[in-house]
C-alpha atoms as a PDB file:
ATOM      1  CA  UNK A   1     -26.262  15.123  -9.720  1.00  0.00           C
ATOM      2  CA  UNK A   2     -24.593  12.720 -12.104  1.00  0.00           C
ATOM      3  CA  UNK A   3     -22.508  13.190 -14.839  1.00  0.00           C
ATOM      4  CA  UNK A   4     -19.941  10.799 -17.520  1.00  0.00           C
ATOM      5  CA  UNK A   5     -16.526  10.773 -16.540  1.00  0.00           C
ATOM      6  CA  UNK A   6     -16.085  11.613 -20.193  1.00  0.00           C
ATOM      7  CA  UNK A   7     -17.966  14.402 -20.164  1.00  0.00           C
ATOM      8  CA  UNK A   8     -16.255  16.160 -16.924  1.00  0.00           C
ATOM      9  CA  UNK A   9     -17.682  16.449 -13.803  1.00  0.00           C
ATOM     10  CA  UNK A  10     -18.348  20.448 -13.724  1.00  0.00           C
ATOM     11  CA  UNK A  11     -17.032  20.400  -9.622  1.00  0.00           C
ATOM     12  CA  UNK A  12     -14.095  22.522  -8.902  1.00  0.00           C
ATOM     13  CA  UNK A  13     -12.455  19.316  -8.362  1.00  0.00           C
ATOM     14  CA  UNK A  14     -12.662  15.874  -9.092  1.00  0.00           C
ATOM     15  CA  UNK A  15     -14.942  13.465  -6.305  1.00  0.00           C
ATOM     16  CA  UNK A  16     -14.098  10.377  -7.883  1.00  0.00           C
ATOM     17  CA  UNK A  17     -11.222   9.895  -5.249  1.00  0.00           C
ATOM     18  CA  UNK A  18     -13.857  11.594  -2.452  1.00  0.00           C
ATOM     19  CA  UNK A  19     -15.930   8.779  -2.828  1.00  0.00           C
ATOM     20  CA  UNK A  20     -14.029   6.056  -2.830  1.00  0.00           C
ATOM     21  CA  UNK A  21     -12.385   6.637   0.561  1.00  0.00           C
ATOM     22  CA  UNK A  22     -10.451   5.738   2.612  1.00  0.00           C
ATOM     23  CA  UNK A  23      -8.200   4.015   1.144  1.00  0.00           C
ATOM     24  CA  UNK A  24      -5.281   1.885   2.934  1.00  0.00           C
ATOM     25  CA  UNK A  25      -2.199   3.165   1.942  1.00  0.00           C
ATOM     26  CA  UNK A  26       0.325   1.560   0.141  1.00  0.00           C
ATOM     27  CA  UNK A  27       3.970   2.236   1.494  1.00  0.00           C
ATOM     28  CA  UNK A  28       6.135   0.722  -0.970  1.00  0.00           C
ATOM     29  CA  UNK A  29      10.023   0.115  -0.915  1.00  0.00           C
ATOM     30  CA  UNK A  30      12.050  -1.101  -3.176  1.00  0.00           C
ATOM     31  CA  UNK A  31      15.550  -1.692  -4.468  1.00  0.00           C
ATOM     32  CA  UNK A  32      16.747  -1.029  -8.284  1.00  0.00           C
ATOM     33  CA  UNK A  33      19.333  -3.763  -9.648  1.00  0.00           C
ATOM     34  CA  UNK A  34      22.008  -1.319  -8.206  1.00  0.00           C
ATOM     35  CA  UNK A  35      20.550  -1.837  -4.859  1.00  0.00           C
ATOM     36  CA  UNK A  36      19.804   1.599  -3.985  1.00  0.00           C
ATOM     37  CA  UNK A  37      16.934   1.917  -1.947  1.00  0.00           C
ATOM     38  CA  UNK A  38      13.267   3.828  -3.031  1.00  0.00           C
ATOM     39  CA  UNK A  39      10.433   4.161  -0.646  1.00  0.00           C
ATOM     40  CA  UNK A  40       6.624   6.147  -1.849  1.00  0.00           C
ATOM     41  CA  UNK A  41       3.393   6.095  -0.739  1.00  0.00           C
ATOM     42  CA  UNK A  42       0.381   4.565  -3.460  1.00  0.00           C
ATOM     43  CA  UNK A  43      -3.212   5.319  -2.437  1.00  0.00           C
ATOM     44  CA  UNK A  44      -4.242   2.833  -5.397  1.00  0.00           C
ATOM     45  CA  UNK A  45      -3.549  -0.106  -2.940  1.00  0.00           C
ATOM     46  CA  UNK A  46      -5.461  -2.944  -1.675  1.00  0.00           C
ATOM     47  CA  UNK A  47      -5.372  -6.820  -0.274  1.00  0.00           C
ATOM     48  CA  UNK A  48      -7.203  -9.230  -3.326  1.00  0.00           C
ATOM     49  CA  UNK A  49      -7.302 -12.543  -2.033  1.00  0.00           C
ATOM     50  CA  UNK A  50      -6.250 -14.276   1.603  1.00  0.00           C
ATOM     51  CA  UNK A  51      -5.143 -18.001   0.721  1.00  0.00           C
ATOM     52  CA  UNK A  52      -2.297 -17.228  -0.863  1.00  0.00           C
ATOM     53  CA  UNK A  53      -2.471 -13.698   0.196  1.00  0.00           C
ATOM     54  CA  UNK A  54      -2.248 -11.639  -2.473  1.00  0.00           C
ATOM     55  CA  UNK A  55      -2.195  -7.786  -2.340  1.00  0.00           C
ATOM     56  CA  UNK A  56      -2.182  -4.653  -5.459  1.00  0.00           C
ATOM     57  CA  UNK A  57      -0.993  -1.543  -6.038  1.00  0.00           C
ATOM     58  CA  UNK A  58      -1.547   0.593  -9.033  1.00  0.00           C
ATOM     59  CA  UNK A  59       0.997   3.410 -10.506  1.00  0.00           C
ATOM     60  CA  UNK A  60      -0.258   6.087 -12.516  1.00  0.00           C
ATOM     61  CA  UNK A  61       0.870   8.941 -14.428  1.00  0.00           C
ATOM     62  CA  UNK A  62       4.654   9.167 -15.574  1.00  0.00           C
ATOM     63  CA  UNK A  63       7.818  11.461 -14.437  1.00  0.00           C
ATOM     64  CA  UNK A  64       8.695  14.558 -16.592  1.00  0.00           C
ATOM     65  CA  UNK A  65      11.314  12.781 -18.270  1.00  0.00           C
ATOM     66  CA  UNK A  66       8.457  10.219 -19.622  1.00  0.00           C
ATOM     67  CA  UNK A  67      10.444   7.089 -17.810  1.00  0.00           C
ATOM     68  CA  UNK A  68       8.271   4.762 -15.394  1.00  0.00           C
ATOM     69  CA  UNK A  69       8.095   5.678 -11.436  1.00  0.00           C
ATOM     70  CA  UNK A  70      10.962   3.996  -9.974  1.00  0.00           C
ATOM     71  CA  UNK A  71       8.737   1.730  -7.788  1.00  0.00           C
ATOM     72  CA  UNK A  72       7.698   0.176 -10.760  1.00  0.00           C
ATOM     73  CA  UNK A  73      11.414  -0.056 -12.603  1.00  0.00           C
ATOM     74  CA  UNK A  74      12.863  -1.523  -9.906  1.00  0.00           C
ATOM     75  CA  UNK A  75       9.838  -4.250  -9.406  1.00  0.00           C
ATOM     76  CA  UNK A  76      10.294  -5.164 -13.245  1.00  0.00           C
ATOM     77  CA  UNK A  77      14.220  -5.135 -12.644  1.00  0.00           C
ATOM     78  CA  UNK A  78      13.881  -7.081  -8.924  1.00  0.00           C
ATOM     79  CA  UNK A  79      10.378  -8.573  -8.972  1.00  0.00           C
ATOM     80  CA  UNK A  80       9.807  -7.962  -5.302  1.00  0.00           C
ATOM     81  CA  UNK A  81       8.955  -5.018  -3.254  1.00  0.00           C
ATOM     82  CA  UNK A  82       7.573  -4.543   0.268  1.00  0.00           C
ATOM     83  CA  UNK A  83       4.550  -3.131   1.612  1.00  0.00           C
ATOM     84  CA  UNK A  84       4.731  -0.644   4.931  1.00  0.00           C
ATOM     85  CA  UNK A  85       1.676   0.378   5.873  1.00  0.00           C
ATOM     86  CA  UNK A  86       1.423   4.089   7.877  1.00  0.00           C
ATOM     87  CA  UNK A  87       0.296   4.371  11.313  1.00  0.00           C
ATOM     88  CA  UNK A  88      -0.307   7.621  12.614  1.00  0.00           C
ATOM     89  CA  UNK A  89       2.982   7.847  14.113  1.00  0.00           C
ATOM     90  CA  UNK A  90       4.711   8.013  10.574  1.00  0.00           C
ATOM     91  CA  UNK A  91       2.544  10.046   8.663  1.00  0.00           C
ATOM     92  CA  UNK A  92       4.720  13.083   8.136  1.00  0.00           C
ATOM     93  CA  UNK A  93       7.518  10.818   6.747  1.00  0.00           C
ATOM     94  CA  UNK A  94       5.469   9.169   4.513  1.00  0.00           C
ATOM     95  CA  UNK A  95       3.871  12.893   3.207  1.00  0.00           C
ATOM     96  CA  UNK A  96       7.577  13.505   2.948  1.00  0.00           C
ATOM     97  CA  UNK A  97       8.622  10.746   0.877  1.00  0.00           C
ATOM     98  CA  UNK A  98       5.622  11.371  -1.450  1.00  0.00           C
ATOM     99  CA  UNK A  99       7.547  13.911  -3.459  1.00  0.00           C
ATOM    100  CA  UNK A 100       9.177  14.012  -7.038  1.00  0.00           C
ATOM    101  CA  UNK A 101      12.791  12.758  -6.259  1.00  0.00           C
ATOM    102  CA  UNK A 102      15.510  11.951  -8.855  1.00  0.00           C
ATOM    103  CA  UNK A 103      16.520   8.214  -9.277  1.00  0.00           C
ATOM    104  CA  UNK A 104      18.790   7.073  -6.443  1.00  0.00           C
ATOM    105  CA  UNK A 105      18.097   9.733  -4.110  1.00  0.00           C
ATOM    106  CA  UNK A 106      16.649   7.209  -0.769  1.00  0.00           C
ATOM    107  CA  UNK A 107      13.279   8.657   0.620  1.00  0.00           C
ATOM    108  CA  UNK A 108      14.245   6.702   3.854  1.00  0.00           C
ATOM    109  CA  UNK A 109      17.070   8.999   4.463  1.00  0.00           C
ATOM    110  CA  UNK A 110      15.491  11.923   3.074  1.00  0.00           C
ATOM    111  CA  UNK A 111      12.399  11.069   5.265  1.00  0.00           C
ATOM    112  CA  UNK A 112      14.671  10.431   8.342  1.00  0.00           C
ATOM    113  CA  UNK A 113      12.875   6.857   8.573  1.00  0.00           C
ATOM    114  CA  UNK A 114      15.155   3.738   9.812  1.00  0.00           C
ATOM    115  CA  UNK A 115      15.793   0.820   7.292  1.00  0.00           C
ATOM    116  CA  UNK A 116      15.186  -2.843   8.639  1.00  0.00           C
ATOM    117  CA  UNK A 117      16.330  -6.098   6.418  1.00  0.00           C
ATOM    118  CA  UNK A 118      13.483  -8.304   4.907  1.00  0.00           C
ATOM    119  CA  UNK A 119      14.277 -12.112   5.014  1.00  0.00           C
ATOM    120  CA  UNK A 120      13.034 -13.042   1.899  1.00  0.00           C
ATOM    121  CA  UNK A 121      13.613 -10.072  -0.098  1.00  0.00           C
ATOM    122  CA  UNK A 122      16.642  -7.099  -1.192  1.00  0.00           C
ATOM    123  CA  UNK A 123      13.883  -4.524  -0.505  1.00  0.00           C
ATOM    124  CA  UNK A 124      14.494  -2.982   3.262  1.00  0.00           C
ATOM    125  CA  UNK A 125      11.497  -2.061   5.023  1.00  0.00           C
ATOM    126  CA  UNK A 126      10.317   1.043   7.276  1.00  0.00           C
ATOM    127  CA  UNK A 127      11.487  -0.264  11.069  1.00  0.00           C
ATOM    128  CA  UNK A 128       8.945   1.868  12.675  1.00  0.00           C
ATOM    129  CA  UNK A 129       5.898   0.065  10.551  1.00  0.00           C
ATOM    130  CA  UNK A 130       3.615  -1.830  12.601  1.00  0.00           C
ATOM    131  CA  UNK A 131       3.114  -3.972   9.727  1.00  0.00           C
ATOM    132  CA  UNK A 132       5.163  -4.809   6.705  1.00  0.00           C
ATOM    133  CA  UNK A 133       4.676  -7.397   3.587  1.00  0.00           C
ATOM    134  CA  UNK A 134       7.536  -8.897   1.578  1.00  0.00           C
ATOM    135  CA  UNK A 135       6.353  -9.408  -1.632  1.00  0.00           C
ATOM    136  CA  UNK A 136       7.190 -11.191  -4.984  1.00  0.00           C
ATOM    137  CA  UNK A 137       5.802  -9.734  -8.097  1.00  0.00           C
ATOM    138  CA  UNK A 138       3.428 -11.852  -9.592  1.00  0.00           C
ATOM    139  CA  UNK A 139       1.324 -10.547 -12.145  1.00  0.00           C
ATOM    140  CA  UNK A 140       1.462  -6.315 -14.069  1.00  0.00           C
ATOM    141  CA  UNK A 141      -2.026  -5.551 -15.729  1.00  0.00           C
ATOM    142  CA  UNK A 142      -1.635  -2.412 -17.919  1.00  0.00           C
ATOM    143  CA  UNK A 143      -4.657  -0.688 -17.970  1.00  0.00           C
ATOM    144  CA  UNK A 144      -6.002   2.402 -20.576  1.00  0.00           C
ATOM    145  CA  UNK A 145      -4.743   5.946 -19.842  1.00  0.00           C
ATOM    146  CA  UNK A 146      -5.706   9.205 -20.798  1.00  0.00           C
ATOM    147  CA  UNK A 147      -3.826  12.092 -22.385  1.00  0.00           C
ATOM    148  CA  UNK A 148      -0.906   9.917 -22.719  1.00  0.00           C
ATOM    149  CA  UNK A 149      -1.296   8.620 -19.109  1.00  0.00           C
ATOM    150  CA  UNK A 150      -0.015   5.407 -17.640  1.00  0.00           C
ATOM    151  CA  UNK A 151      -2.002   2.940 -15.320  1.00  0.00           C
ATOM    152  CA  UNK A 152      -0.303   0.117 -14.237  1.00  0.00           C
ATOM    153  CA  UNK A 153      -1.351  -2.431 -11.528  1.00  0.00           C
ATOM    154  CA  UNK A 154       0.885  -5.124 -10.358  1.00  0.00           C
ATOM    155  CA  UNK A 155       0.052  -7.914  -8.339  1.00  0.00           C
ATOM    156  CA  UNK A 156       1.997  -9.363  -5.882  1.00  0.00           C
ATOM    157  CA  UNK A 157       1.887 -12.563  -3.509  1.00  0.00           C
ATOM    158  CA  UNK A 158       3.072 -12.078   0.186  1.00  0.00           C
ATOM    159  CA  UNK A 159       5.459 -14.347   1.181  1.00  0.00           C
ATOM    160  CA  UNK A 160       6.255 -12.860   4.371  1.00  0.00           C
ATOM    161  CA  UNK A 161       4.457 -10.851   7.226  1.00  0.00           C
ATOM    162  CA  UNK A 162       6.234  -9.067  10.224  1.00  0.00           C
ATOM    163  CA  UNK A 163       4.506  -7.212  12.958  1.00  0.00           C
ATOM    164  CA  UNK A 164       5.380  -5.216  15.387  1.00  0.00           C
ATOM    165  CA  UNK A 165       4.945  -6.584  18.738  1.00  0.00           C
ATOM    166  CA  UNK A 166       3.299  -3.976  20.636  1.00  0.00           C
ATOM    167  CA  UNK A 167       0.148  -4.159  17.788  1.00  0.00           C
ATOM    168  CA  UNK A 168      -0.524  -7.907  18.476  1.00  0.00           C
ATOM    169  CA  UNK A 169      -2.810  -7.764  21.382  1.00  0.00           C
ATOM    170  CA  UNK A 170      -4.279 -11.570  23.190  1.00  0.00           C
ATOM    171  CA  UNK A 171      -3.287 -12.940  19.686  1.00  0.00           C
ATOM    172  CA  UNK A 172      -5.484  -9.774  17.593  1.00  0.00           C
ATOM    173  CA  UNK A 173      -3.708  -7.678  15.252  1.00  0.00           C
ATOM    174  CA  UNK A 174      -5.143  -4.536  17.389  1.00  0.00           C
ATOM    175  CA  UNK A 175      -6.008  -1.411  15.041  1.00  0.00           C
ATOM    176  CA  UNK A 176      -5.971   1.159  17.654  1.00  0.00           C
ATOM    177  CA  UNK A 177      -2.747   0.620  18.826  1.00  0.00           C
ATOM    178  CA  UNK A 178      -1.312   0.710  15.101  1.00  0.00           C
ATOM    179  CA  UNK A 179      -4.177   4.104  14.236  1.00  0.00           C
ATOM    180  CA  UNK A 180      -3.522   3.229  10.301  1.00  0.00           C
ATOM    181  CA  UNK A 181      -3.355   6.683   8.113  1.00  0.00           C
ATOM    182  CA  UNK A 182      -5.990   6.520   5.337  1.00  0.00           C
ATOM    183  CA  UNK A 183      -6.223   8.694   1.467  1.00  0.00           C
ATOM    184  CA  UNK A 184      -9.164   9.663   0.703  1.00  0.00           C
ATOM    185  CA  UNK A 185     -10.064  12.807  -1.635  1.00  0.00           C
ATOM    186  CA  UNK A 186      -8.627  15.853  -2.164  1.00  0.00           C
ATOM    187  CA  UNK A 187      -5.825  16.796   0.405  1.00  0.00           C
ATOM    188  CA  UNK A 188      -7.651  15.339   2.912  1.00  0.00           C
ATOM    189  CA  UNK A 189      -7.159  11.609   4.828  1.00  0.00           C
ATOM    190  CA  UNK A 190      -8.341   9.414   8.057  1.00  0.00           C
ATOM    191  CA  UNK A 191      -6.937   7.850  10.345  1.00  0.00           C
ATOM    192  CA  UNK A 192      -8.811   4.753  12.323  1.00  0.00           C
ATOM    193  CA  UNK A 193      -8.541   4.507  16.032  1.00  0.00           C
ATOM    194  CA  UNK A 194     -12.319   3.145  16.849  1.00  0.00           C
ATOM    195  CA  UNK A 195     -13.553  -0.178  15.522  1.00  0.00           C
ATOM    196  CA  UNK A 196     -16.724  -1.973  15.919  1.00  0.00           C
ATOM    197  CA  UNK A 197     -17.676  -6.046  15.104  1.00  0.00           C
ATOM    198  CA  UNK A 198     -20.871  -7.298  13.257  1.00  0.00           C
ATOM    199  CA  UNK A 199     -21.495 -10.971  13.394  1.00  0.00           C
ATOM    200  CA  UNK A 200     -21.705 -12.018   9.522  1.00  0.00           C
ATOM    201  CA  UNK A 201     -25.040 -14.292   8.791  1.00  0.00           C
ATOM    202  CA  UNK A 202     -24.005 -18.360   8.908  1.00  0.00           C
ATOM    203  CA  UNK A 203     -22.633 -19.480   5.542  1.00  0.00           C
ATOM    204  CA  UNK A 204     -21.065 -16.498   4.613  1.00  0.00           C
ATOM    205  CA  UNK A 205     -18.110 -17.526   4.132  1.00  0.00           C
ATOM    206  CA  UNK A 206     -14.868 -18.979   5.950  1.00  0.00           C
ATOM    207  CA  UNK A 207     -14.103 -16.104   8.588  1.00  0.00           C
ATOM    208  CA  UNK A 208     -18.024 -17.042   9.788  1.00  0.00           C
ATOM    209  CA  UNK A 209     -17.551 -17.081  13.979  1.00  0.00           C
ATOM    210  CA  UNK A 210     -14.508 -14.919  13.927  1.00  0.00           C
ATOM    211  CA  UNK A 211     -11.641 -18.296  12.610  1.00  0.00           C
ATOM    212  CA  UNK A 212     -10.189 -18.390   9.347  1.00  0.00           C
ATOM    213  CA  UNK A 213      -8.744 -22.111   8.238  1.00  0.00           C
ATOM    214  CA  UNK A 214      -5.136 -21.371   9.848  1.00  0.00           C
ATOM    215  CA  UNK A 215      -6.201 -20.565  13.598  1.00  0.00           C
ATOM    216  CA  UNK A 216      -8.263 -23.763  14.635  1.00  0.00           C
ATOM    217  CA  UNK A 217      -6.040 -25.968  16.278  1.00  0.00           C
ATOM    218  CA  UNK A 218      -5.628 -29.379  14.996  1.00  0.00           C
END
């Protein structure tokens, strides 16, 4: 089958989110100018560039009361958030701090989830994460909407990375130990514990032979 976005599918639901799947997910906190803490999950997510590593996530939709998501008010009142990514060990708290809270109510606390203090930024971060990003906002791209929607990506540069210890393996970040949760249509998700390596044809690119630029020594 095909069909125009336009035109409507005719499914009983919409594959466009099927198809493109998985997708990582983005586990964003935040702090509003207040510093009160704000923690959801963004399937719209994804790293765009490695050198300076730059990574997106895009909000869409609005609250009932028309206002912006508070992710994205307290990025445009802050200009930094952090990135959590879920393992499988924390995907019930980050189902749970998926839902429609009011302003100022802290998903950590309602999720039960620890807070631990970026260096860099206000923002705290999930303890438990195997991986988190501090990030400074660099760049919001307002994209077209239906129905009154809202799409908004922002860019953001990572200026910090932490890791937790028992993921870094013989110098590998080691994706089976962390089992990342993925979106992918629907209700449904993934979650990754088996990997497998290709060899990429010479002249590919930098990460050609399994170095990047910062881990040949000098």
């Amino acid at each position: 089958m095909h069909y125009r976005p336009e035109d409507g599918h005719g499914l009983p639901h919409n594959p466009f989110k099927a198809v493109v799947a998985p997708r990582p997910i983005g586990w964003i906190s935040t702090v509003d100018a207040e510093g009160r803490a704000n923690l959801a999950p963004y399937s719209f997510f994804m790293a765009v560039a490695d050198a300076p590593p730059m990574v997106m996530f895009s909000v869409t939709g609005r609250k009932p009361d028309e206002s912006v998501k508070d992710s994205l008010a307290n990025i445009r009142e802050t200009g930094e958030f952090a990135v959590n990514f879920v393992g499988w060990d924390l995907r019930d708290q980050m189902n749970l701090s998926s839902g429609g809270y009011g302003h100022g109510e802290d998903e950590f606390e309602i999720a039960g989830l620890e807070k631990a203090p970026c260096l860099d930024i206000r923002a705290p971060r999930v303890a438990a994460a195997a991986a988190t990003f501090e990030c400074l906002a660099h760049q919001e791209v307002v994209l077209p909407g239906d129905d009154g929607m809202m799409n908004v990506v922002t860019f953001g540069r990572v200026v910090r990375v932490h890791l937790r210890d028992d993921c870094v393996v013989d110098g590998i970040f080691d994706l089976t130990r962390h089992q990342p949760v993925a979106r992918c249509g629907y209700k449904d998700y993934a979650v990754v514990r088996e990997v497998f390596q290709m060899i990429r044809p010479a002249g590919a690119g930098h990460e050609t032979g399994g170095q990047d630029r910062k881990s040949v020594a000098s």
